[in-house]
PDB file of N, CA and C in Angstrom:
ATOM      1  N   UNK A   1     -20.276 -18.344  28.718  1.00  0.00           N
ATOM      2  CA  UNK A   1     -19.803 -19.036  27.538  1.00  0.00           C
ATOM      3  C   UNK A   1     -20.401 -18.416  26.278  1.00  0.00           C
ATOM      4  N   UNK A   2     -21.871 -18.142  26.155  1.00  0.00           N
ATOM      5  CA  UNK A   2     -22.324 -17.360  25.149  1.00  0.00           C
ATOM      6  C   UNK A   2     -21.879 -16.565  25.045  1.00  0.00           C
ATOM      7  N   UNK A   3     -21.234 -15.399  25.774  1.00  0.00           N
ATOM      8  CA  UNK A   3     -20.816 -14.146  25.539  1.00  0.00           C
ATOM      9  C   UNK A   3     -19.308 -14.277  24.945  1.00  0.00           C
ATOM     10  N   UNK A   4     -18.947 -14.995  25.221  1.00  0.00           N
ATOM     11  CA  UNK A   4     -17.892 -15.274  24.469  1.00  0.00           C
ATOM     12  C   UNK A   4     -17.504 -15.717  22.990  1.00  0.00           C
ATOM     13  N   UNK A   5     -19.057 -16.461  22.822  1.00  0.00           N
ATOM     14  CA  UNK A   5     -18.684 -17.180  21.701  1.00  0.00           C
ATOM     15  C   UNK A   5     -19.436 -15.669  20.449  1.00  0.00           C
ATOM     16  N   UNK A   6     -20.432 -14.683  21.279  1.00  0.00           N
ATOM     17  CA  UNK A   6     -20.744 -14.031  20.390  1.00  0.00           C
ATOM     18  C   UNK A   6     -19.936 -13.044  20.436  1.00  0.00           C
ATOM     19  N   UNK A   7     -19.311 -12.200  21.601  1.00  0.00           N
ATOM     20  CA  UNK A   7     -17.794 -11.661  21.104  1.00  0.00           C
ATOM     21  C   UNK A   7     -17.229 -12.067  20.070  1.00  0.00           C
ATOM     22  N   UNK A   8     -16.945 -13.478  20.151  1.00  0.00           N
ATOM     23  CA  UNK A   8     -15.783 -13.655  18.704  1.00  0.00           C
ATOM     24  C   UNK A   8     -15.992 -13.671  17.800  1.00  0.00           C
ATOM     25  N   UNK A   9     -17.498 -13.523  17.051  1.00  0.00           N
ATOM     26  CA  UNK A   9     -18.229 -13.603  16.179  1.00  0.00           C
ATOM     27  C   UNK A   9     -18.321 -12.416  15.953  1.00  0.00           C
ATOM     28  N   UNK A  10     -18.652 -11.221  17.065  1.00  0.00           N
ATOM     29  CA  UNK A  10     -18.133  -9.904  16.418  1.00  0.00           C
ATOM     30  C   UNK A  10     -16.879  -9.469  15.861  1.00  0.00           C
ATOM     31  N   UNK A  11     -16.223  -9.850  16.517  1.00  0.00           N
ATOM     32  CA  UNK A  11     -15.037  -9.366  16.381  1.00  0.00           C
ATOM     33  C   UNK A  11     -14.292 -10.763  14.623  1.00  0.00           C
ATOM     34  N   UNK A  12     -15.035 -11.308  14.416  1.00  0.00           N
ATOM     35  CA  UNK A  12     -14.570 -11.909  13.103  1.00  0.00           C
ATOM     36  C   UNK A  12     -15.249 -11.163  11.794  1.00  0.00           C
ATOM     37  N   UNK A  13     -16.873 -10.833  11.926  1.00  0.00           N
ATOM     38  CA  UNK A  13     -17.312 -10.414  11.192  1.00  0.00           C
ATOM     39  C   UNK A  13     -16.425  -8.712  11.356  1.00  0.00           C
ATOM     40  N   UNK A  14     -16.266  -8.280  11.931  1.00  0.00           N
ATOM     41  CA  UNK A  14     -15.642  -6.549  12.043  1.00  0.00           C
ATOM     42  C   UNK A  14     -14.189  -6.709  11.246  1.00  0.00           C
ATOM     43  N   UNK A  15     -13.483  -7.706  11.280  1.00  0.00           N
ATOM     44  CA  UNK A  15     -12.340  -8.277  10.620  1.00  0.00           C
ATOM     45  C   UNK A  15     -12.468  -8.488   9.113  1.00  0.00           C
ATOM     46  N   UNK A  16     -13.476  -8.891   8.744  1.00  0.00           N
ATOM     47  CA  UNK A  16     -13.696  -9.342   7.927  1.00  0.00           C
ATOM     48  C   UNK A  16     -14.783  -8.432   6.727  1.00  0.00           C
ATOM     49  N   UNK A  17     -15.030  -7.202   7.730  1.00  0.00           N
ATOM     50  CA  UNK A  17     -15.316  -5.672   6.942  1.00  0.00           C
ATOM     51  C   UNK A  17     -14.235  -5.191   6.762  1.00  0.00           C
ATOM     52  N   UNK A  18     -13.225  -5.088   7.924  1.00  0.00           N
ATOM     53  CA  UNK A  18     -12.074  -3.908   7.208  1.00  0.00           C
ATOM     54  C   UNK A  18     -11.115  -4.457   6.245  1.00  0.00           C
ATOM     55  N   UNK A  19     -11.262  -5.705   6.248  1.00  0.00           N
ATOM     56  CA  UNK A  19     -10.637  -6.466   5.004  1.00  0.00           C
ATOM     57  C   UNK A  19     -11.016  -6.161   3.205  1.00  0.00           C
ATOM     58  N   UNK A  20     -12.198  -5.563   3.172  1.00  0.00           N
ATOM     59  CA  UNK A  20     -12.825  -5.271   2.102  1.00  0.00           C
ATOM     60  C   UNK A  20     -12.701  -3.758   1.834  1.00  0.00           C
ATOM     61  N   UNK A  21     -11.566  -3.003   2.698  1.00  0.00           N
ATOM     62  CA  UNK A  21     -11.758  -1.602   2.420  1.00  0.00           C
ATOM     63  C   UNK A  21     -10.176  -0.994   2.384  1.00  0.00           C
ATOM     64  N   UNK A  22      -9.635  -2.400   1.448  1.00  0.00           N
ATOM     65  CA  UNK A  22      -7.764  -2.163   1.474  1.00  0.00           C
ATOM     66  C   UNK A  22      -7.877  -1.204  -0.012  1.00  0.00           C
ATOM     67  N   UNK A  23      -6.352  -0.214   0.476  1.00  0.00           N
ATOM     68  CA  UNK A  23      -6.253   0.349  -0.609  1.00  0.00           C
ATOM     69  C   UNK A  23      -5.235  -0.496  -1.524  1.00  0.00           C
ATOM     70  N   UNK A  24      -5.302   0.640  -2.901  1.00  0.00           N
ATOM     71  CA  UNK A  24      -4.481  -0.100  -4.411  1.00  0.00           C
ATOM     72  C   UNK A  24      -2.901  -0.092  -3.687  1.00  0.00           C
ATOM     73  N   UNK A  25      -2.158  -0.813  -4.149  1.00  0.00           N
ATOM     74  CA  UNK A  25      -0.647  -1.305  -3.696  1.00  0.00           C
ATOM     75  C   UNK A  25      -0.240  -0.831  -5.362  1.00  0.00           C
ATOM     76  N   UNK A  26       0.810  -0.225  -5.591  1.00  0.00           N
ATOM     77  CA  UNK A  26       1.561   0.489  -6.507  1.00  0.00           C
ATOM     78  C   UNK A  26       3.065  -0.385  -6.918  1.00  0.00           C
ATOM     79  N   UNK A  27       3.506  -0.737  -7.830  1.00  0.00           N
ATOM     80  CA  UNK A  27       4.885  -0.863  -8.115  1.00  0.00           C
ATOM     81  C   UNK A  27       5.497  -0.125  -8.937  1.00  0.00           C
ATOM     82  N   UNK A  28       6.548   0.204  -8.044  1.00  0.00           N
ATOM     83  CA  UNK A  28       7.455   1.476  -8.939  1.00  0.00           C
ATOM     84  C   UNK A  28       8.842   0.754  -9.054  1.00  0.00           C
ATOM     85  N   UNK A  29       8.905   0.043 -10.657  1.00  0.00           N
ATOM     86  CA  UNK A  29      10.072  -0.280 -11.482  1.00  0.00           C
ATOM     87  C   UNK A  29      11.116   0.750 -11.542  1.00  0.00           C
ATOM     88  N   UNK A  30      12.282   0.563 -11.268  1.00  0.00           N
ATOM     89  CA  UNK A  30      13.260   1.330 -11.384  1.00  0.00           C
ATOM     90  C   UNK A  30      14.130   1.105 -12.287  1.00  0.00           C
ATOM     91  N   UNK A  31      15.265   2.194 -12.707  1.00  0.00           N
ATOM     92  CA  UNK A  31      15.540   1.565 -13.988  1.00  0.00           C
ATOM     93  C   UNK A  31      17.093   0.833 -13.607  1.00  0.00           C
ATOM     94  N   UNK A  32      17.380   0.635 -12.086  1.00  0.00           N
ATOM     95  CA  UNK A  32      18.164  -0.370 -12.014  1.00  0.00           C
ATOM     96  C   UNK A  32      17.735  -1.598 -11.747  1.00  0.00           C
ATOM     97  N   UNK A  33      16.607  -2.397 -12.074  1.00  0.00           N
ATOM     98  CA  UNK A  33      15.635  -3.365 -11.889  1.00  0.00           C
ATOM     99  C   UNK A  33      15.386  -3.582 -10.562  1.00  0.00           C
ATOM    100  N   UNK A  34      14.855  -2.408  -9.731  1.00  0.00           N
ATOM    101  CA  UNK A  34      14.657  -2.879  -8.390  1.00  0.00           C
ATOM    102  C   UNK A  34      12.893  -2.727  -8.437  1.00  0.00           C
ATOM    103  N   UNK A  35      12.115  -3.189  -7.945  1.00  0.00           N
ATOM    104  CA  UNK A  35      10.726  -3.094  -7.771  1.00  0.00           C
ATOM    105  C   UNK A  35      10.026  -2.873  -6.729  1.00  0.00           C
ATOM    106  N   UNK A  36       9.759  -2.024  -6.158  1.00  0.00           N
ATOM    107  CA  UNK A  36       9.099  -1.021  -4.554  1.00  0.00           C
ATOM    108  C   UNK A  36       8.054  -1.012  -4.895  1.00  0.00           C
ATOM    109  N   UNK A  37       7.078  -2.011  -3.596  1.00  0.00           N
ATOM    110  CA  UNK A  37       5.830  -1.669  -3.626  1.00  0.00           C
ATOM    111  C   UNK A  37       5.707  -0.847  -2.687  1.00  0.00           C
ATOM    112  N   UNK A  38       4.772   0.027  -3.025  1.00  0.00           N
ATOM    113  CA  UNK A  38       4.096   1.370  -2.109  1.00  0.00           C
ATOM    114  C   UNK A  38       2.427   0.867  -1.815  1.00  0.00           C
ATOM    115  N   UNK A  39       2.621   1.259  -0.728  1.00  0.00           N
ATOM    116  CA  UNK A  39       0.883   1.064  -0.100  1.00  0.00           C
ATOM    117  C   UNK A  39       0.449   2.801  -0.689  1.00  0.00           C
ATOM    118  N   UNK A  40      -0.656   2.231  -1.623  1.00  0.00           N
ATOM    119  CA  UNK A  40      -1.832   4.175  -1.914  1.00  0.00           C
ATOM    120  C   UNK A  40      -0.793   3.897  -3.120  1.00  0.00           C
ATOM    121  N   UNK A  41      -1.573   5.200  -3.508  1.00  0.00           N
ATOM    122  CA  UNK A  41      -0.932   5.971  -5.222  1.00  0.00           C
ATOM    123  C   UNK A  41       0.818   6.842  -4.836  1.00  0.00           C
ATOM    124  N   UNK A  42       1.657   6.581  -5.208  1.00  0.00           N
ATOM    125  CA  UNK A  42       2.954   7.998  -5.333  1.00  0.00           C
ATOM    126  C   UNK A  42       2.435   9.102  -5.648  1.00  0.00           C
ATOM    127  N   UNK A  43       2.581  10.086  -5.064  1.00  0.00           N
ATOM    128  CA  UNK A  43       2.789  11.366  -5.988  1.00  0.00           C
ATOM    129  C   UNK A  43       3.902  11.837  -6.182  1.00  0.00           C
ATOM    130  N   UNK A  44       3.710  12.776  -7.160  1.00  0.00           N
ATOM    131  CA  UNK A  44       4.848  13.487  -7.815  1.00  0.00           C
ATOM    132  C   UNK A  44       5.025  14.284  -7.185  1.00  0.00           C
ATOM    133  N   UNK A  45       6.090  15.320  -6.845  1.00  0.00           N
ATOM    134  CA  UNK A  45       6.425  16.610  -6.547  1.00  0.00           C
ATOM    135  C   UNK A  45       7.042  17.143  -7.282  1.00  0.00           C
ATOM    136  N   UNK A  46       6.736  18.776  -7.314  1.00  0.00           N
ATOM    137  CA  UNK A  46       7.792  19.383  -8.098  1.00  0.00           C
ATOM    138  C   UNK A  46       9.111  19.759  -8.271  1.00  0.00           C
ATOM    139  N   UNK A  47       9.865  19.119  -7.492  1.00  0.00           N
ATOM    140  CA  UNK A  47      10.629  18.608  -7.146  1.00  0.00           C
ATOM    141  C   UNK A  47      11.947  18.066  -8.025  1.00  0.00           C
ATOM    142  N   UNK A  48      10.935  16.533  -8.443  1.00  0.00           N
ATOM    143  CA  UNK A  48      11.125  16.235  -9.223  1.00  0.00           C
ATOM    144  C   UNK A  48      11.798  14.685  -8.520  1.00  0.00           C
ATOM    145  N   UNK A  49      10.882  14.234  -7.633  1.00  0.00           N
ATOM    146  CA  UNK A  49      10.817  13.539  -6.558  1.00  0.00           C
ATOM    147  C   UNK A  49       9.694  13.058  -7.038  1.00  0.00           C
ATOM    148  N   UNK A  50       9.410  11.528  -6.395  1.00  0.00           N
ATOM    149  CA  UNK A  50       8.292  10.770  -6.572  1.00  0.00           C
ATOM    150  C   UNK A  50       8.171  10.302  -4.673  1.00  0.00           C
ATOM    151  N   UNK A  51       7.189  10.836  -4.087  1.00  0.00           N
ATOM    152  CA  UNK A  51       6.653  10.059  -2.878  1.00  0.00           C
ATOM    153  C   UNK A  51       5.830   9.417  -2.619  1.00  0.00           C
ATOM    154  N   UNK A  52       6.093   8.028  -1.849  1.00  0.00           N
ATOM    155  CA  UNK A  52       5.171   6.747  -1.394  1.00  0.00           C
ATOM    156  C   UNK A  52       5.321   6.418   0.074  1.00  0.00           C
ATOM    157  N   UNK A  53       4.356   5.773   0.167  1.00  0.00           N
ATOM    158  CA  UNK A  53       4.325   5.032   1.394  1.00  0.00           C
ATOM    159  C   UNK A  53       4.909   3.568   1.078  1.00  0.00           C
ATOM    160  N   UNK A  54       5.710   2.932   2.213  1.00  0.00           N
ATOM    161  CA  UNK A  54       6.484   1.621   1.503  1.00  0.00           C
ATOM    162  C   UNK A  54       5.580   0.884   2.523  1.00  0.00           C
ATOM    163  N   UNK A  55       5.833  -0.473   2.865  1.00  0.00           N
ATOM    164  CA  UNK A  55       5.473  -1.697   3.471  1.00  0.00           C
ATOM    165  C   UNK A  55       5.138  -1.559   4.638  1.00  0.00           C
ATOM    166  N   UNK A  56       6.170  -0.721   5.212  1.00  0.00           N
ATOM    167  CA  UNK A  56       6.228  -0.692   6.670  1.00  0.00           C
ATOM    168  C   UNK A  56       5.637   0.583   7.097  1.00  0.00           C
ATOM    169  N   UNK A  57       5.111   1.596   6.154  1.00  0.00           N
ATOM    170  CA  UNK A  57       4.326   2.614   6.805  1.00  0.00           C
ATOM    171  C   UNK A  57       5.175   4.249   6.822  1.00  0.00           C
ATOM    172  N   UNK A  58       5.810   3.288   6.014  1.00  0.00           N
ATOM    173  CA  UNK A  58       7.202   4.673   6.263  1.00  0.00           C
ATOM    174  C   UNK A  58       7.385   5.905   4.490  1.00  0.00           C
ATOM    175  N   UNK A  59       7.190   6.976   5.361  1.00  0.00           N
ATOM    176  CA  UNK A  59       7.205   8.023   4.025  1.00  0.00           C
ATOM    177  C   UNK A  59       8.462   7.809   3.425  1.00  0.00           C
ATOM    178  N   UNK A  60       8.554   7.749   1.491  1.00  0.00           N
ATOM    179  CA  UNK A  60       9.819   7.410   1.398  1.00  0.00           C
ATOM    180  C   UNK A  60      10.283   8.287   0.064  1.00  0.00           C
ATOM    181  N   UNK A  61      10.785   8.777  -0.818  1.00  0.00           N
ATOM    182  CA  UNK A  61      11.008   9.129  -2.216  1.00  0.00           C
ATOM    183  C   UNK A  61      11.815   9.003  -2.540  1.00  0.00           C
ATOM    184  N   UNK A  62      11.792   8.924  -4.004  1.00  0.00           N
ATOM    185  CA  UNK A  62      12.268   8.419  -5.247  1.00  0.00           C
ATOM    186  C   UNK A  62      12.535   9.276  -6.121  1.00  0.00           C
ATOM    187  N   UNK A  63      13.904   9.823  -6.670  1.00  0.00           N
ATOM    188  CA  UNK A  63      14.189  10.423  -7.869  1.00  0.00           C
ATOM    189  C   UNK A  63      13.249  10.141  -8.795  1.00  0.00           C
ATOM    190  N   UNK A  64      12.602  10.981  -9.789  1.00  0.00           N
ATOM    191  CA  UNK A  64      11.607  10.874 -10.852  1.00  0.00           C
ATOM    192  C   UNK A  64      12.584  10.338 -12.263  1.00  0.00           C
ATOM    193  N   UNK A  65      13.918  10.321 -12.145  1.00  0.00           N
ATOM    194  CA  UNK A  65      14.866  10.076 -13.241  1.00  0.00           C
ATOM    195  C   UNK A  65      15.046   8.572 -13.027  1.00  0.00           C
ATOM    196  N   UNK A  66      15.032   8.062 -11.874  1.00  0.00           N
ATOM    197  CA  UNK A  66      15.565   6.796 -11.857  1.00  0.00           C
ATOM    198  C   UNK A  66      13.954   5.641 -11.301  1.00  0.00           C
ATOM    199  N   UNK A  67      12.880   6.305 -12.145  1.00  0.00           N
ATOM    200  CA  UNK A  67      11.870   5.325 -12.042  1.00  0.00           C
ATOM    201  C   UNK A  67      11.497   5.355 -13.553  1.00  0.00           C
ATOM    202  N   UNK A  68      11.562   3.755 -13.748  1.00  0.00           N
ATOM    203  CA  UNK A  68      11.574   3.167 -15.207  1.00  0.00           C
ATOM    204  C   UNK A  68       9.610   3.218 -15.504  1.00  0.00           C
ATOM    205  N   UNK A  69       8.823   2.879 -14.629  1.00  0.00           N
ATOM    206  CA  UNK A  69       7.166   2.582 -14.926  1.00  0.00           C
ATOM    207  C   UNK A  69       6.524   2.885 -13.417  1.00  0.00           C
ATOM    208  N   UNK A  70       5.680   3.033 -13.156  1.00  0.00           N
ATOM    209  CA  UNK A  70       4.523   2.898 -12.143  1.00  0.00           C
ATOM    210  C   UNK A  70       3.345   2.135 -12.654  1.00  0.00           C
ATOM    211  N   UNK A  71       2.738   1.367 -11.447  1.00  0.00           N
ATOM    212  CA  UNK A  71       1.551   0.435 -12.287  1.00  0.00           C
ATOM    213  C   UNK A  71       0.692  -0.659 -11.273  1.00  0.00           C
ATOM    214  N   UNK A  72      -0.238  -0.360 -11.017  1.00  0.00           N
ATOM    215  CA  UNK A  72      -1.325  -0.646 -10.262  1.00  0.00           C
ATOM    216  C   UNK A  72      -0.929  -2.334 -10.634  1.00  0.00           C
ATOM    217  N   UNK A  73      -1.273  -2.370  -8.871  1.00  0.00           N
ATOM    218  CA  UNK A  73      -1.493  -4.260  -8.401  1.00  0.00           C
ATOM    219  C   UNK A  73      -2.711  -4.465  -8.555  1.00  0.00           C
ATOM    220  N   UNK A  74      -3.144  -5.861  -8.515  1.00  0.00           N
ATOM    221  CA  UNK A  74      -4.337  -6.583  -8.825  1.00  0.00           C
ATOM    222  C   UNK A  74      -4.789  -6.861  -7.272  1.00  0.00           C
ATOM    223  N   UNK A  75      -5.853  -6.372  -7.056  1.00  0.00           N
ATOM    224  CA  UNK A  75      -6.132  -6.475  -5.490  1.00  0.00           C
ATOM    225  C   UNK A  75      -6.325  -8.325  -5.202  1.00  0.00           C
TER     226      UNK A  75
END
């Protein structure tokens, strides 16, 4: 029974470190009013392409013509 109860106690406190080590979430306004949050920063390419990571983990880009702002979330 102890080992159990201090298992879960590890495993809450270990939860409750990687919780404190999320990255910045990004919104990229478009200028047909759509709003994409990206997990991490976009970068630019030369291109002339903007690439993010979206919600689900998935690489995605964005014409650099048809993004109205970029602009850091409030953690």
């Amino acid at each position: 029974m102890k080992k159990v109860i201090v298992i879960s106690i590890a495993a809450l406190l270990s939860a409750v470190a990687l919780t404190g080590c999320t990255r910045t979430s990004y919104a990229i306004h478009t200028n047909d009013a759509r709003t994409i949050i990206s997990d991490g920063k976009p970068v630019e390419a030369s291109t002339g392409l903007i690439g993010y990571t979206d919600a689900w983990g998935t690489k995605q880009q964005i014409n650099k013509a048809d993004v109205k702002e970029i602009s850091a979330l409030p953690n």
